[in-house]
Protein backbone atom coordinates (compact mmCIF):
# COMPACT_ATOMS: atom_id res chain seq x y z
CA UNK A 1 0.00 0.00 0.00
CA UNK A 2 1.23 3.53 -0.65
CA UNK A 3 1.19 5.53 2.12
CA UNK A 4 0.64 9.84 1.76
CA UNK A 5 0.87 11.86 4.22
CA UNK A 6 -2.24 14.41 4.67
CA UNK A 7 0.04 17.51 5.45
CA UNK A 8 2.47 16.12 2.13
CA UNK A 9 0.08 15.26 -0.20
CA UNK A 10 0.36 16.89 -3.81
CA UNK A 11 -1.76 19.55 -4.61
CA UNK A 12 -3.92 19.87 -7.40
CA UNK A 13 -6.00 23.29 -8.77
CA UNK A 14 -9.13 21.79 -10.87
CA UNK A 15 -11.05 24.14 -13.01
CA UNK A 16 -13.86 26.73 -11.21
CA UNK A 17 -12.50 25.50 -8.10
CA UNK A 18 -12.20 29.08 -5.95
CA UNK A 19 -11.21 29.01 -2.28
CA UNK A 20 -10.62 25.91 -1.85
CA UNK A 21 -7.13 23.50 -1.37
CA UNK A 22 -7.59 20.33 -2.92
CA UNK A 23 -5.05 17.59 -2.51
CA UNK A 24 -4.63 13.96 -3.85
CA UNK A 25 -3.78 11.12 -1.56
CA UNK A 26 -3.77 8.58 -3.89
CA UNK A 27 -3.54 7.89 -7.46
CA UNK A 28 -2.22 10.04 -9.79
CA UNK A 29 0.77 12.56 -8.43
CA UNK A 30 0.23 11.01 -5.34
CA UNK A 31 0.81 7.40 -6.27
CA UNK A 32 0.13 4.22 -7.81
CA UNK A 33 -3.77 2.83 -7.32
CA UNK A 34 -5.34 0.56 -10.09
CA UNK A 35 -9.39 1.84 -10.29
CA UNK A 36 -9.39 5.12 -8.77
CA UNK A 37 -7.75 7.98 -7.04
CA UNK A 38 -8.29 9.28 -3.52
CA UNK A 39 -8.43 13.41 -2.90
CA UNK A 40 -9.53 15.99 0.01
CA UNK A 41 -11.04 19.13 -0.67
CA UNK A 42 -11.18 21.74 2.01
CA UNK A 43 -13.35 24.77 1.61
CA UNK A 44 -13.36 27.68 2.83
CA UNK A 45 -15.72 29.35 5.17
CA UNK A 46 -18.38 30.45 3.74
CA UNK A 47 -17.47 29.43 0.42
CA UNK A 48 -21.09 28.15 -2.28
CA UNK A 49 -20.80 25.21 -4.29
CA UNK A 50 -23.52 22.94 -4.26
CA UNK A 51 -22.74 22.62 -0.33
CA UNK A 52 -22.54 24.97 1.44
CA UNK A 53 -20.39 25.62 4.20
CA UNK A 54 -22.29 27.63 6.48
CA UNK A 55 -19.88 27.60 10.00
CA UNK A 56 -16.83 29.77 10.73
CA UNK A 57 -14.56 26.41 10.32
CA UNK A 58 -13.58 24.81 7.19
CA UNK A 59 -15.14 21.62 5.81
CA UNK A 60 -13.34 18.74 4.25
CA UNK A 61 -14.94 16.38 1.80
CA UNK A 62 -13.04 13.06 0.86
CA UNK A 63 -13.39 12.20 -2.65
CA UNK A 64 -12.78 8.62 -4.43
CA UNK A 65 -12.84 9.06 -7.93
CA UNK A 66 -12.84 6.23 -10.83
CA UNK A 67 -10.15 6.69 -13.24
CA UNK A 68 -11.77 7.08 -16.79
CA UNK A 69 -12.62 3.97 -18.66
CA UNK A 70 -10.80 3.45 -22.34
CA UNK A 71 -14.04 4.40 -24.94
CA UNK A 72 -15.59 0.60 -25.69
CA UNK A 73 -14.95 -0.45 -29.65
């Protein structure tokens, strides 16, 4: 297993993504993984996506996402 470290994991800037630090903690820059990668965002305060983070502390959101699947023939 590849281990990364929360406060050394590589950071990554995704499009339309304001005030916000997103990092990866697997797959990717951050590693090998075989079906998907592993990410954090933290927003914050105050910041409107589709959720809202209405406090005076940030909110983190763990992410798994598939890799993309080669287009079917």
């Amino acid at each position: 297993m590849n281990v990364t470290r929360f406060d050394e994991a590589p950071e990554y800037f995704p499009a339309n993504h304001f005030l916000m630090r997103c990092v990866r903690l697997q797959g990717q820059e951050a590693g090998p993984a075989e079906s998907l990668w592993l990410g954090v965002s933290t927003l914050a305060p105050g910041e409107r996506r589709a959720l809202r983070n209405r406090s005076d502390r940030p909110a983190q959101l763990l992410l798994a996402m598939p890799f993309a699947r080669p287009a079917s023939r």
